[in-house]
PDB file of N, CA and C in Angstrom:
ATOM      1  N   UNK A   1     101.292 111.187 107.389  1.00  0.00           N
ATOM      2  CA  UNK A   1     100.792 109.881 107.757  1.00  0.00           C
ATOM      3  C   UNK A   1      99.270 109.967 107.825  1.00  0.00           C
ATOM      4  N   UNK A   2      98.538 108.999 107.381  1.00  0.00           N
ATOM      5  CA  UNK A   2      97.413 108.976 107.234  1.00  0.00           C
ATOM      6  C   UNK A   2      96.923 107.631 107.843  1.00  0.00           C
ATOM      7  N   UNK A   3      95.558 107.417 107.847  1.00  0.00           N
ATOM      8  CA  UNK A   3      94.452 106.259 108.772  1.00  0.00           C
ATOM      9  C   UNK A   3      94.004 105.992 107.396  1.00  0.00           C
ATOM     10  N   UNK A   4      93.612 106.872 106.679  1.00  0.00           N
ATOM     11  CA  UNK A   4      92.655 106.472 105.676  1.00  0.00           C
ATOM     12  C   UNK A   4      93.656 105.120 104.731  1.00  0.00           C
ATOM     13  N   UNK A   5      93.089 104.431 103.754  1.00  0.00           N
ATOM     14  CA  UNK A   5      93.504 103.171 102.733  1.00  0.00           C
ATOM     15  C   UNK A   5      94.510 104.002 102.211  1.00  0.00           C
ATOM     16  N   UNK A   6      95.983 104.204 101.949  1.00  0.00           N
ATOM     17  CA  UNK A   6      96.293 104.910 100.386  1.00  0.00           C
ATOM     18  C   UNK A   6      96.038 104.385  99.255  1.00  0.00           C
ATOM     19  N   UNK A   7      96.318 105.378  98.701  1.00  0.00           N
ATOM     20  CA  UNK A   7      95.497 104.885  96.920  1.00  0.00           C
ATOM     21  C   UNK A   7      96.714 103.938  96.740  1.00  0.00           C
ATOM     22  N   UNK A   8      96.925 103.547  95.283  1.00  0.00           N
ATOM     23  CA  UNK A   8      97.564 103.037  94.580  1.00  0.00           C
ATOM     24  C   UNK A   8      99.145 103.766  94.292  1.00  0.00           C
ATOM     25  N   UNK A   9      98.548 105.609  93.854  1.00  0.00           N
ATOM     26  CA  UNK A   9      99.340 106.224  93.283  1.00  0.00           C
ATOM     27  C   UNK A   9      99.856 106.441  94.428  1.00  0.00           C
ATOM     28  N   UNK A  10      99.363 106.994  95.638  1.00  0.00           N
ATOM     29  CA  UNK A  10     100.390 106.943  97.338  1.00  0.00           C
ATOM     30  C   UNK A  10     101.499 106.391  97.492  1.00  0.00           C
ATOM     31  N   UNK A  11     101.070 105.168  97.192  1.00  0.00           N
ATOM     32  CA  UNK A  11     101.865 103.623  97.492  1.00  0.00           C
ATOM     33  C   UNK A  11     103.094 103.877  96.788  1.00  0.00           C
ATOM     34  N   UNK A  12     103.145 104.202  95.410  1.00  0.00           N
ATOM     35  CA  UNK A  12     103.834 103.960  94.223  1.00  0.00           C
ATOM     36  C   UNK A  12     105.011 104.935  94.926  1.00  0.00           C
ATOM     37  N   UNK A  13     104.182 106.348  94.877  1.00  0.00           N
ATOM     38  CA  UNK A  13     105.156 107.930  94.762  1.00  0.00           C
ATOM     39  C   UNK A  13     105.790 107.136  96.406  1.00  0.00           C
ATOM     40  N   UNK A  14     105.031 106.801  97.077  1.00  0.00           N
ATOM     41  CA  UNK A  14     106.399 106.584  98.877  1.00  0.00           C
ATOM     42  C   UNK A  14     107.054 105.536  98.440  1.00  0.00           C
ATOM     43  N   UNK A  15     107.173 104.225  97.194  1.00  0.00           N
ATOM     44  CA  UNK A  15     108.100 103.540  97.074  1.00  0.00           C
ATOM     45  C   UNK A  15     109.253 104.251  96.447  1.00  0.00           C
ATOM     46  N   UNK A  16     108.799 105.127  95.290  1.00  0.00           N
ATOM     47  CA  UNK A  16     110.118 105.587  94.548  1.00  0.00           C
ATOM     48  C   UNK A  16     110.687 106.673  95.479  1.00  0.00           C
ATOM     49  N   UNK A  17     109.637 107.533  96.353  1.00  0.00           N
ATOM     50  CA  UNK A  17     109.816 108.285  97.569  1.00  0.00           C
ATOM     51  C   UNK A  17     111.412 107.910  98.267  1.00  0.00           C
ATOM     52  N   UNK A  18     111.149 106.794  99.011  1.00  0.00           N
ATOM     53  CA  UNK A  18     112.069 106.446  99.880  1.00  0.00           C
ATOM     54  C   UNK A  18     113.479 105.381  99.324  1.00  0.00           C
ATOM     55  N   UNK A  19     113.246 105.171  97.961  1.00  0.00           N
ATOM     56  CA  UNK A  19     114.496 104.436  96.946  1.00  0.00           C
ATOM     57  C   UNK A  19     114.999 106.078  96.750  1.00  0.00           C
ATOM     58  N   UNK A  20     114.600 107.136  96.295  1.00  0.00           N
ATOM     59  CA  UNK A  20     115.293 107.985  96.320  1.00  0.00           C
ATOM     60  C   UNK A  20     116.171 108.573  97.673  1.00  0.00           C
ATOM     61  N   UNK A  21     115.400 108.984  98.339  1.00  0.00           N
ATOM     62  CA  UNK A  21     115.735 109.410  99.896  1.00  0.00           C
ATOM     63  C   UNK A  21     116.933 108.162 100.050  1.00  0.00           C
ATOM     64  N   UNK A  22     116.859 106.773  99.663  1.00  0.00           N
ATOM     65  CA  UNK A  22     117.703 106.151 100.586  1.00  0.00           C
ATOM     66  C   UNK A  22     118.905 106.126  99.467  1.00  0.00           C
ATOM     67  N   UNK A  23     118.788 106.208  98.315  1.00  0.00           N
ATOM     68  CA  UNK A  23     120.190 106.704  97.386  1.00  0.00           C
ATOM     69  C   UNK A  23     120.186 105.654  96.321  1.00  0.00           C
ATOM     70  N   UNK A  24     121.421 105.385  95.704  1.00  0.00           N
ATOM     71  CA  UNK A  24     122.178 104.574  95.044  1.00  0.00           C
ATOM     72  C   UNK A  24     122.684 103.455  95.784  1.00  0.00           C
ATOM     73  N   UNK A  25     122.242 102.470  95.655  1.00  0.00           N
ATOM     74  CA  UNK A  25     123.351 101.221  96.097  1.00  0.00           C
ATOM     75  C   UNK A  25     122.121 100.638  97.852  1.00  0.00           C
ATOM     76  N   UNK A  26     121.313 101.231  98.170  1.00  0.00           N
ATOM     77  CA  UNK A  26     120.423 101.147  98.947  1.00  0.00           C
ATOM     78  C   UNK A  26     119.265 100.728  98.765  1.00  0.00           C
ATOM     79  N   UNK A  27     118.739  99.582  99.500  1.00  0.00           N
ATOM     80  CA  UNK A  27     117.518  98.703  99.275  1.00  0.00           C
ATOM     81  C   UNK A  27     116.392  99.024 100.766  1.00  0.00           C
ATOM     82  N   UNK A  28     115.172  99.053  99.829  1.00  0.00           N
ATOM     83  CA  UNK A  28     114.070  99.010 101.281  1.00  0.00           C
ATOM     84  C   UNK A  28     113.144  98.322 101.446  1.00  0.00           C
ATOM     85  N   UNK A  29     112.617  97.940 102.512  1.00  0.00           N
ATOM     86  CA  UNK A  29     111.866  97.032 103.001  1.00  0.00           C
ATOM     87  C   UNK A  29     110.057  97.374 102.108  1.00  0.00           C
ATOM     88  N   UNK A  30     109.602  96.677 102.113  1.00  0.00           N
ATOM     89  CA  UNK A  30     107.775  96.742 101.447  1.00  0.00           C
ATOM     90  C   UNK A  30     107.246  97.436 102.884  1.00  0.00           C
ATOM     91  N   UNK A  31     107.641  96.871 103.790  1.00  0.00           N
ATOM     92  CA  UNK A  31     107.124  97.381 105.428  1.00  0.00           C
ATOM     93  C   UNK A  31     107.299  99.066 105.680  1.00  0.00           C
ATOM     94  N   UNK A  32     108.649  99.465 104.849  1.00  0.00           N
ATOM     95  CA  UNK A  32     108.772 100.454 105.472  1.00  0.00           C
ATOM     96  C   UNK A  32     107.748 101.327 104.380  1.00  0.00           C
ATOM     97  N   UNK A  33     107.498 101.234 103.677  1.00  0.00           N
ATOM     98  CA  UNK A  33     106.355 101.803 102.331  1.00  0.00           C
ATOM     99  C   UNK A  33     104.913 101.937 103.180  1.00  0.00           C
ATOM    100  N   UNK A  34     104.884 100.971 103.802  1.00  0.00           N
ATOM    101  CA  UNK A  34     103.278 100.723 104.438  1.00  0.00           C
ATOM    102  C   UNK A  34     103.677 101.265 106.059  1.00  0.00           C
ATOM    103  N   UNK A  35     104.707 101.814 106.510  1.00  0.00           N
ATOM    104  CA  UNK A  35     105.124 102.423 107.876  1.00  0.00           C
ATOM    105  C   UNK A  35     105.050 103.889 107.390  1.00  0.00           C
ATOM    106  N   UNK A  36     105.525 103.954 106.469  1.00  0.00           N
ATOM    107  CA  UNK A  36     105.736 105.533 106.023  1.00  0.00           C
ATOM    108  C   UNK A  36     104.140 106.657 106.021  1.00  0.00           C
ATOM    109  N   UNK A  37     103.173 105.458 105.277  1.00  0.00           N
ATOM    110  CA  UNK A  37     101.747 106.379 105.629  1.00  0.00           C
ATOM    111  C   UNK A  37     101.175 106.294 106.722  1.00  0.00           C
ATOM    112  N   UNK A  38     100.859 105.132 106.841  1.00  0.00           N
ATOM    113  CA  UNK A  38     100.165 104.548 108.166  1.00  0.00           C
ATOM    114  C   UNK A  38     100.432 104.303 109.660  1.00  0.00           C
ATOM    115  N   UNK A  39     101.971 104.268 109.860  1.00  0.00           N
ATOM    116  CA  UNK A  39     102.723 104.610 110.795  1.00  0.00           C
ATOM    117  C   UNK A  39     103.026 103.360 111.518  1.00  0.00           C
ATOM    118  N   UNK A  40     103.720 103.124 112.351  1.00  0.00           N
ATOM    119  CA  UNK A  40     104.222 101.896 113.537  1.00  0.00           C
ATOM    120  C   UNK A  40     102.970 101.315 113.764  1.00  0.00           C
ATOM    121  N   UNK A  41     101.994 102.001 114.275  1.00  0.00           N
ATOM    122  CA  UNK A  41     100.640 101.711 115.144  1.00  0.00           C
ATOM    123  C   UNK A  41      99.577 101.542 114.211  1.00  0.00           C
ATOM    124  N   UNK A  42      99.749 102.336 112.793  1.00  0.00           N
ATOM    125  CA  UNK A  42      98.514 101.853 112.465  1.00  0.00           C
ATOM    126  C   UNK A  42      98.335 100.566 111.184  1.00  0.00           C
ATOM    127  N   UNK A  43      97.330  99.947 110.593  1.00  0.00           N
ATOM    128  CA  UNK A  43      96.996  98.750 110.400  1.00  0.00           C
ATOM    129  C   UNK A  43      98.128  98.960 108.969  1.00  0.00           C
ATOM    130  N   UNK A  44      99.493  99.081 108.980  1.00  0.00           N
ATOM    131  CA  UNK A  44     100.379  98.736 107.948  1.00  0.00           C
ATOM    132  C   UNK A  44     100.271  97.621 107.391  1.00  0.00           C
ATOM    133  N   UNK A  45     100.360  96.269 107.839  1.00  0.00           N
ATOM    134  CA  UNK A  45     100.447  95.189 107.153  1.00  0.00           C
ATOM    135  C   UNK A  45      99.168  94.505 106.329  1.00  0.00           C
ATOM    136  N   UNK A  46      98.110  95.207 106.484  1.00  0.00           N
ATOM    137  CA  UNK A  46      97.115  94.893 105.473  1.00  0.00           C
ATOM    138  C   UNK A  46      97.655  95.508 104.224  1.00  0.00           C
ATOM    139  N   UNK A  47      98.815  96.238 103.901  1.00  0.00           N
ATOM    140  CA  UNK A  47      99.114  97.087 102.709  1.00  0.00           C
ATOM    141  C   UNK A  47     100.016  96.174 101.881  1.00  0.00           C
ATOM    142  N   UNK A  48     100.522  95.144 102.695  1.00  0.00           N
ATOM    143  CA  UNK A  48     101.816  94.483 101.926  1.00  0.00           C
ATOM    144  C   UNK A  48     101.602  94.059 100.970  1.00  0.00           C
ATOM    145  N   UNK A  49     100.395  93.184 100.656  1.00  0.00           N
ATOM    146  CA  UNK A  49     100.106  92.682  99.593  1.00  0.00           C
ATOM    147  C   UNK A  49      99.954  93.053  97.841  1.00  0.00           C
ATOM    148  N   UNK A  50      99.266  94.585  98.632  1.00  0.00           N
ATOM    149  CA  UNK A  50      99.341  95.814  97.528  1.00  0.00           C
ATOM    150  C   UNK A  50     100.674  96.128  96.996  1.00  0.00           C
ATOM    151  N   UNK A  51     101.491  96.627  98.269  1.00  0.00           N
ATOM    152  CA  UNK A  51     102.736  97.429  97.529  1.00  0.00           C
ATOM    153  C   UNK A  51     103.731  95.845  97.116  1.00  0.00           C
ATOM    154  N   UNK A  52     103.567  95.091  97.675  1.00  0.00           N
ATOM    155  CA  UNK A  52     104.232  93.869  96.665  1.00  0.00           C
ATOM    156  C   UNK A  52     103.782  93.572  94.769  1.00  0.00           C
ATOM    157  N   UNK A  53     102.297  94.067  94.689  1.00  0.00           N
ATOM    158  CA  UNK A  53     101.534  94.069  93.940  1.00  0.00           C
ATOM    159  C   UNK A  53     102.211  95.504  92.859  1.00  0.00           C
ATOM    160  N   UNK A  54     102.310  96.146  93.528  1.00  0.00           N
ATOM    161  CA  UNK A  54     102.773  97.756  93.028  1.00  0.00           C
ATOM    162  C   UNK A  54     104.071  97.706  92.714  1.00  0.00           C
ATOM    163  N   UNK A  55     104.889  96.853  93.256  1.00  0.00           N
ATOM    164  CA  UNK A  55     106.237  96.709  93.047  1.00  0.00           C
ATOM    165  C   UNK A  55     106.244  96.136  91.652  1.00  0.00           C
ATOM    166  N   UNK A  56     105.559  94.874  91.717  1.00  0.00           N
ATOM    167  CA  UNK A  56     106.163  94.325  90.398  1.00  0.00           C
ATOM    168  C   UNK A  56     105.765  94.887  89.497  1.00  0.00           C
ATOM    169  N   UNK A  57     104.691  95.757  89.198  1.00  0.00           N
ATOM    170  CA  UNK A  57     104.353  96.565  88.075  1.00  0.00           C
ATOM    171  C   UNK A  57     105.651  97.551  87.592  1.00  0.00           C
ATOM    172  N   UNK A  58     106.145  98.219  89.070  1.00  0.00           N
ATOM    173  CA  UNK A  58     107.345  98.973  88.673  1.00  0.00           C
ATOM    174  C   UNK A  58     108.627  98.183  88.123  1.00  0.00           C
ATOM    175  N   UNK A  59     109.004  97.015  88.795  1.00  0.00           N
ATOM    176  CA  UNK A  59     109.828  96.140  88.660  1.00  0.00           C
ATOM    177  C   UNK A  59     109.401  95.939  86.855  1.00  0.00           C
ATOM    178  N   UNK A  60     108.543  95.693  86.249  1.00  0.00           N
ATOM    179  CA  UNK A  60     108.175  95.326  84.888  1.00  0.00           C
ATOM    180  C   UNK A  60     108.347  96.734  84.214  1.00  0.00           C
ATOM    181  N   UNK A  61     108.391  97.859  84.458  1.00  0.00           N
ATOM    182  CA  UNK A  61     108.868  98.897  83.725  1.00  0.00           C
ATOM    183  C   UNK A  61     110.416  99.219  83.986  1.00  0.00           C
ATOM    184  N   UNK A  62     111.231  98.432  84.866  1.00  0.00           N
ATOM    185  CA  UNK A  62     112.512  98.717  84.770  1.00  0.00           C
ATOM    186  C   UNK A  62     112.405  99.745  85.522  1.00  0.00           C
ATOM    187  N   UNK A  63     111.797 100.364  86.349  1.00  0.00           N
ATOM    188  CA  UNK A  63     111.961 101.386  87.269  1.00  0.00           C
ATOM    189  C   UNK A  63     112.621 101.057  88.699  1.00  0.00           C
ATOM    190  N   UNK A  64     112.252  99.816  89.054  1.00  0.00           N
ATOM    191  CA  UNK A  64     112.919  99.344  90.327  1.00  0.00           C
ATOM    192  C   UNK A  64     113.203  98.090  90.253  1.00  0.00           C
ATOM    193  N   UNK A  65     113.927  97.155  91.073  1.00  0.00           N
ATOM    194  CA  UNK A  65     114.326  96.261  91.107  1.00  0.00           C
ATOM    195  C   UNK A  65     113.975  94.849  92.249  1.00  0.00           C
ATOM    196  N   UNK A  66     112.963  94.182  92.170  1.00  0.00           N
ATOM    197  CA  UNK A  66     113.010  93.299  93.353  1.00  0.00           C
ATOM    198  C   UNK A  66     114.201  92.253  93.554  1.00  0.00           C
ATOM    199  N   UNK A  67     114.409  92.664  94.545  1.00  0.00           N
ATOM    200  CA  UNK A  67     115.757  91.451  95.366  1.00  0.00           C
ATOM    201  C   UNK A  67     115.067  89.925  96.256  1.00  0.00           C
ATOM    202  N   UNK A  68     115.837  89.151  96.145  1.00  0.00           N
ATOM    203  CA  UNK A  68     115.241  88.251  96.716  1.00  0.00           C
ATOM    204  C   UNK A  68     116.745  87.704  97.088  1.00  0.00           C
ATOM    205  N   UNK A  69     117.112  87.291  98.568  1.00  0.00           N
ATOM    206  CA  UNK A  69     118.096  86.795  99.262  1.00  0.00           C
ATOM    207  C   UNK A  69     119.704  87.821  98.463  1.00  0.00           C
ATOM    208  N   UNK A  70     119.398  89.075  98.247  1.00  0.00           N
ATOM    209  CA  UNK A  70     120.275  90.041  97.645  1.00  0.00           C
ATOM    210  C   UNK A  70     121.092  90.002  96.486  1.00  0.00           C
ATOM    211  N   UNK A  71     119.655  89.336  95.509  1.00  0.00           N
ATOM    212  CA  UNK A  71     119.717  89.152  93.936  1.00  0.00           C
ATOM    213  C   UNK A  71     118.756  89.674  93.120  1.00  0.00           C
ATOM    214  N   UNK A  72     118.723  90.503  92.079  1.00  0.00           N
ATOM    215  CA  UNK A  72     117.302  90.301  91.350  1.00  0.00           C
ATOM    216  C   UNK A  72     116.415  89.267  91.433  1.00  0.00           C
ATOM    217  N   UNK A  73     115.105  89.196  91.593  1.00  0.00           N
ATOM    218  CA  UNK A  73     114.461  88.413  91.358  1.00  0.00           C
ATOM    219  C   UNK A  73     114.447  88.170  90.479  1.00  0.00           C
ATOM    220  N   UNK A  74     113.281  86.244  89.755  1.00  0.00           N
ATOM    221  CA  UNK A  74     112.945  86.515  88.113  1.00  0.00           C
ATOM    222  C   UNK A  74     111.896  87.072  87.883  1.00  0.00           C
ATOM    223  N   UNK A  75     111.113  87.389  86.597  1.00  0.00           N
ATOM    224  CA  UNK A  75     110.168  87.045  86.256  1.00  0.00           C
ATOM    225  C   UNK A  75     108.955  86.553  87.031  1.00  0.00           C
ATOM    226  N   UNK A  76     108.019  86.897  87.043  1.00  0.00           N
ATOM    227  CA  UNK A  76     106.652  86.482  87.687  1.00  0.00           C
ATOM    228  C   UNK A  76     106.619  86.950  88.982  1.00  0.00           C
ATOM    229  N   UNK A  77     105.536  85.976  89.826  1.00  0.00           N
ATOM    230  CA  UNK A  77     105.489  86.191  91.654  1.00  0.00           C
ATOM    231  C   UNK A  77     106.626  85.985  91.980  1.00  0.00           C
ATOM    232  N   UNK A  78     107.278  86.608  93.150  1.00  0.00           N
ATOM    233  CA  UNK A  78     107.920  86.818  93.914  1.00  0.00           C
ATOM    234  C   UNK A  78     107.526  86.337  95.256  1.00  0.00           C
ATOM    235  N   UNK A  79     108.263  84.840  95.792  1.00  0.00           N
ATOM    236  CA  UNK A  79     107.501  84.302  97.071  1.00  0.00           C
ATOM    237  C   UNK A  79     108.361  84.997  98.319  1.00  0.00           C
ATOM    238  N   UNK A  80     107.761  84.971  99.601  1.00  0.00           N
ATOM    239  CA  UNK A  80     109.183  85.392 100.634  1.00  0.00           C
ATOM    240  C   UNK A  80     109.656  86.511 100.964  1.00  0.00           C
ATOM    241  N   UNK A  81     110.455  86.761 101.892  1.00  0.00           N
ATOM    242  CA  UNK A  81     111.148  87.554 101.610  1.00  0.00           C
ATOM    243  C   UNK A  81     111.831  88.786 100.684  1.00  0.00           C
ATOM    244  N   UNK A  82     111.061  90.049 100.847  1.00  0.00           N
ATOM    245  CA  UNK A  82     112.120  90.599  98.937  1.00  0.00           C
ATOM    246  C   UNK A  82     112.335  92.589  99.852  1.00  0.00           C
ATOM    247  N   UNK A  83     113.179  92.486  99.430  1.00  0.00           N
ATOM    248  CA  UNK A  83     113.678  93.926  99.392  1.00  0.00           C
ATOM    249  C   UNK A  83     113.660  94.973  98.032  1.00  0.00           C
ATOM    250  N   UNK A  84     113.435  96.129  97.966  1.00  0.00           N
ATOM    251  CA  UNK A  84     113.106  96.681  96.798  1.00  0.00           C
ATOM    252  C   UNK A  84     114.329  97.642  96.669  1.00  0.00           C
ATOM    253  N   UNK A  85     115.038  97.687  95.324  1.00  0.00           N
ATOM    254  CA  UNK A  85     115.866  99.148  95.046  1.00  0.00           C
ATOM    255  C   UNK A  85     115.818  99.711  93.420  1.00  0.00           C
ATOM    256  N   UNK A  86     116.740 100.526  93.357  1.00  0.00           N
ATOM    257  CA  UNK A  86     116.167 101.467  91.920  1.00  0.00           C
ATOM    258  C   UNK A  86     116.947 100.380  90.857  1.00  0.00           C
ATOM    259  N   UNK A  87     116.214 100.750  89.741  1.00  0.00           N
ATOM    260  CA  UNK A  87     116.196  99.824  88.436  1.00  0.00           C
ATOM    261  C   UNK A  87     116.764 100.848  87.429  1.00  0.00           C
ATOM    262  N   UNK A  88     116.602 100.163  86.821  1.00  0.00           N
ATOM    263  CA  UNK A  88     117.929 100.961  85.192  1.00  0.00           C
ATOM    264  C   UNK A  88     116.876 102.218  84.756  1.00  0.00           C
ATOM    265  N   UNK A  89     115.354 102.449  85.199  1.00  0.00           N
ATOM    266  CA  UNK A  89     114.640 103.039  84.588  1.00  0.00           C
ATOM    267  C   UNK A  89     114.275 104.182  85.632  1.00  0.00           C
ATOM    268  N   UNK A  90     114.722 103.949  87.203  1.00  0.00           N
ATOM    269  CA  UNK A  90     114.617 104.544  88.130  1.00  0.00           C
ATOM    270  C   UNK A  90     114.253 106.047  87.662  1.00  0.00           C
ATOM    271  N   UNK A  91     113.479 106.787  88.251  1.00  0.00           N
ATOM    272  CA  UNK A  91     113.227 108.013  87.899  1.00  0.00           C
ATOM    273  C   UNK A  91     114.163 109.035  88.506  1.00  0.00           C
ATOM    274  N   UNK A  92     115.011 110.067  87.722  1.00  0.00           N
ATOM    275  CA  UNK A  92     115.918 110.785  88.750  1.00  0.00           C
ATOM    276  C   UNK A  92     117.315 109.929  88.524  1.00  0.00           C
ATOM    277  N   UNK A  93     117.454 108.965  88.846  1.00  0.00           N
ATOM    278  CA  UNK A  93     118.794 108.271  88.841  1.00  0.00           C
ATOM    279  C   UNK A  93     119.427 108.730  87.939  1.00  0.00           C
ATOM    280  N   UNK A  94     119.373 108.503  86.386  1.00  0.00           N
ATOM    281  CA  UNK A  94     119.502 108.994  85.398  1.00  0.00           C
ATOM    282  C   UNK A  94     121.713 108.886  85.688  1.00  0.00           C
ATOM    283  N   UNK A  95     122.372 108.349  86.521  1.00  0.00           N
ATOM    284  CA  UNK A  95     123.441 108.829  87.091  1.00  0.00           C
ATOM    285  C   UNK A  95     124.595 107.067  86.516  1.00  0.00           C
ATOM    286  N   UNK A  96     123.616 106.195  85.781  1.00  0.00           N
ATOM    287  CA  UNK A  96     124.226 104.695  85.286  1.00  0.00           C
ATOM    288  C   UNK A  96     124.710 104.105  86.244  1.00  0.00           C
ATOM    289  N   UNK A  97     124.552 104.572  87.871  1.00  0.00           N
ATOM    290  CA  UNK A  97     125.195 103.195  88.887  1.00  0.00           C
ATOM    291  C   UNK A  97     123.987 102.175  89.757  1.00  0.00           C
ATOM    292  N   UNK A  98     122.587 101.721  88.457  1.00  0.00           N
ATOM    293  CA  UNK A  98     121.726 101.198  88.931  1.00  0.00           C
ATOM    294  C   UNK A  98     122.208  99.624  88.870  1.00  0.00           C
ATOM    295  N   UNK A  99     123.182  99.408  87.827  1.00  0.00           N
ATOM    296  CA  UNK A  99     123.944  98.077  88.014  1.00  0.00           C
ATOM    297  C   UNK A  99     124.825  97.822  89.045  1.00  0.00           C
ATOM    298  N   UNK A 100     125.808  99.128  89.519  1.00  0.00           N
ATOM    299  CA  UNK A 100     126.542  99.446  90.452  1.00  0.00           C
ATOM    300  C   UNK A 100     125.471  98.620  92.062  1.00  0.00           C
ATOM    301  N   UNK A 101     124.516  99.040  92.156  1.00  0.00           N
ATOM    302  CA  UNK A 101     123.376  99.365  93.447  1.00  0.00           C
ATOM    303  C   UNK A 101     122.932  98.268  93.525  1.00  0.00           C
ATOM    304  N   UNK A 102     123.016  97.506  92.326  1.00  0.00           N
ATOM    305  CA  UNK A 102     122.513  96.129  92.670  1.00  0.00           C
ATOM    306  C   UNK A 102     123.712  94.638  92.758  1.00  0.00           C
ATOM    307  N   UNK A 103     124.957  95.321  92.124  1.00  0.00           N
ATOM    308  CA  UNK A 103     126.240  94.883  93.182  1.00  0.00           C
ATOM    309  C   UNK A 103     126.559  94.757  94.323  1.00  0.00           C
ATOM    310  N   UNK A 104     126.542  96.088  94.488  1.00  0.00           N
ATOM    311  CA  UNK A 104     126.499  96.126  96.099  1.00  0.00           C
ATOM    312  C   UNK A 104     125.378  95.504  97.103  1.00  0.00           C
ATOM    313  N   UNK A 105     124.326  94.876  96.613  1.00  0.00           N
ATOM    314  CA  UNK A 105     123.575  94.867  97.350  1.00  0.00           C
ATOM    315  C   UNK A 105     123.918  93.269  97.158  1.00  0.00           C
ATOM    316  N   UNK A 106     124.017  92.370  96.122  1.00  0.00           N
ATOM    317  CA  UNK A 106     124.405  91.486  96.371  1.00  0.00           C
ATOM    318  C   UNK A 106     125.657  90.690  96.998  1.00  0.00           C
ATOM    319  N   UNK A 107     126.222  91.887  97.467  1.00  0.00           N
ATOM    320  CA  UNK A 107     127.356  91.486  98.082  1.00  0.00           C
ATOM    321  C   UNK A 107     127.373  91.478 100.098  1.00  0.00           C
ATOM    322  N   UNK A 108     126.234  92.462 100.069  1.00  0.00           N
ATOM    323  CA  UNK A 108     126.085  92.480 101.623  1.00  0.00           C
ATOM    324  C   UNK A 108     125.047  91.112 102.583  1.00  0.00           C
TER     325      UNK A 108
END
């Protein structure tokens, strides 16, 4: 955990970081990305904007997936509410239940 800004590449490696750690079929919060460096106490929510920002770049390589009310999102900004999980391009997954993960997630 760090005070200092994380970079970009920080941001990125603790999103795919913690989609791995949390598995197949498991979605995580943008909050917990910006809790993970900066911690409970320190200034996390100035980060959201970024790793929302960082998401959809990954989301556009098929690496992860933004959810919105426990659906893919479309195309473009993403308003609201969104939860993040692994995408067909996920790194590591490599295991074909990234369609599976996003079943399940629309079902809970």
């Amino acid at each position: 955990m760090t005070t200092a800004r994380p970079s970009d590449d920080e941001l990125t490696e603790a999103i795919l970081a913690l989609l791995a750690a949390r598995g197949v079929g498991r979605s995580i919060d943008p909050s917990d990305v910006a809790r993970r460096l900066l911690g409970d106490a320190g200034p996390w929510r100035a980060e959201l904007k970024r790793i929302r920002s960082l998401a959809g770049r990954l989301a556009r390589d098929g690496r992860i997936v933004i959810l919105r009310h426990g659906k893919p999102a479309g195309e473009g900004p993403v308003r609201g509410v969104i939860r993040l999980a692994r995408g067909p391009l996920f790194e590591g997954a490599g295991d074909g239940n990234e369609t599976t993960a996003i079943q399940e997630e629309e079902t809970r």
